[in-house]
Protein backbone atom coordinates (compact mmCIF):
# COMPACT_ATOMS: atom_id res chain seq x y z
CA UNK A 1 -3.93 -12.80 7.74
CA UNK A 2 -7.38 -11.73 6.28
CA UNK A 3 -5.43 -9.60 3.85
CA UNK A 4 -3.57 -12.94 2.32
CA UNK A 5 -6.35 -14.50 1.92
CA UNK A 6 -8.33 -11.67 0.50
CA UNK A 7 -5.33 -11.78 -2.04
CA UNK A 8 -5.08 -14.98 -2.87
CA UNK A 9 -8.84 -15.41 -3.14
CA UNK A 10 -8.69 -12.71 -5.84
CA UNK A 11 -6.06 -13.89 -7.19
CA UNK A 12 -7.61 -17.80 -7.74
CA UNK A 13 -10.93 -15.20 -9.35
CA UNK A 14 -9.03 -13.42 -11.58
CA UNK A 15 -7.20 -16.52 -12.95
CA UNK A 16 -10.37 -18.34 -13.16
CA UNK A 17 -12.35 -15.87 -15.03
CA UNK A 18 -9.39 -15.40 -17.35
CA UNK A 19 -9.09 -18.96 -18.17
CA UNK A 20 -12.77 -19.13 -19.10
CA UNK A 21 -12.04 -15.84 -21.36
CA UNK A 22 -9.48 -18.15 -23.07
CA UNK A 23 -11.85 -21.63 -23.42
CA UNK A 24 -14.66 -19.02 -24.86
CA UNK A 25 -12.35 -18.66 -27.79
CA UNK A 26 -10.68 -22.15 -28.30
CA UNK A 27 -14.05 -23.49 -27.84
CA UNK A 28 -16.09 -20.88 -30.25
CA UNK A 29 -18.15 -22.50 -32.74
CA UNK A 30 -18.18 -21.57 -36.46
CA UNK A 31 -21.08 -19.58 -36.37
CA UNK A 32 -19.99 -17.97 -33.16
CA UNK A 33 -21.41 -18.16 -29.87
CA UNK A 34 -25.25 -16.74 -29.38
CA UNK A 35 -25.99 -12.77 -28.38
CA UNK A 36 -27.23 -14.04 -24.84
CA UNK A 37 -23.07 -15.83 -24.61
CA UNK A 38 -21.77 -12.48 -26.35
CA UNK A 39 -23.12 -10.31 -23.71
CA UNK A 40 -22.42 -12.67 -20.78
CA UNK A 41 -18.52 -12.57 -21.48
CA UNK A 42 -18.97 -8.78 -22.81
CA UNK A 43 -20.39 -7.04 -19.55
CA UNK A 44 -20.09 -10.38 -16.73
CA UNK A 45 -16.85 -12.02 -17.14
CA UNK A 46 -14.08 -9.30 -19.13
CA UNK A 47 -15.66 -6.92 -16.13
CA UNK A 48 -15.08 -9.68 -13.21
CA UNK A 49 -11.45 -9.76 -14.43
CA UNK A 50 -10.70 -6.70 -15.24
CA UNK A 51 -12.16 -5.58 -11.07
CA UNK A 52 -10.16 -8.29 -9.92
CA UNK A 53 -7.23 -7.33 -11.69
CA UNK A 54 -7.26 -3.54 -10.18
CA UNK A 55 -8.26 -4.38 -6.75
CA UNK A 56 -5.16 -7.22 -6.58
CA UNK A 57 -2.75 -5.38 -8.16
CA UNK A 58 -3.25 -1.94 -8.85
CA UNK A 59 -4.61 -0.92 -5.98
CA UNK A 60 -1.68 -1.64 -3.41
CA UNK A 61 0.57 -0.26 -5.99
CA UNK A 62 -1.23 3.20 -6.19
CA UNK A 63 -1.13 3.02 -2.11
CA UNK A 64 2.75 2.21 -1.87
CA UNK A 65 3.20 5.07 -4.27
CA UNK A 66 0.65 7.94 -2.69
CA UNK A 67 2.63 6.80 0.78
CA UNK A 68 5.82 7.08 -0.62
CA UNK A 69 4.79 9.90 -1.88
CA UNK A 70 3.57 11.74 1.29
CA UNK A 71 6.36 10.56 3.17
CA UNK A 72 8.53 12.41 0.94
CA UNK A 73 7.20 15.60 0.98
């Protein structure tokens, strides 16, 4: 059970973050955001989803292969 909701709390993250990604471009003035916004979404937020996206779904995937992979050999 604490594995579901470790998943599905990663997964409501990584879908959160992402949707900001996506309102920091449809809502980007004309003169662009400021360098302290820039670097924010640079190192904080792309890096937050990006993590989140490995641990939820790469992760597992590498596991069911490297056991399948054991198992075989």
């Amino acid at each position: 059970m604490a594995r579901a909701r470790t998943s599905t709390v990663l997964r409501w993250i990584h879908f959160l973050f992402g949707l900001s990604i996506s309102g920091y471009f449809l809502l980007m003035p004309a003169d662009g955001w400021s360098d302290t916004v820039n670097g924010v979404y640079r190192t904080g937020i792309i890096g937050i989803v990006f993590w989140t996206g490995v641990i939820r779904w790469q992760l597992p995937r590498l596991r069911r292969w490297r056991a399948q992979r054991a198992r075989g050999a």
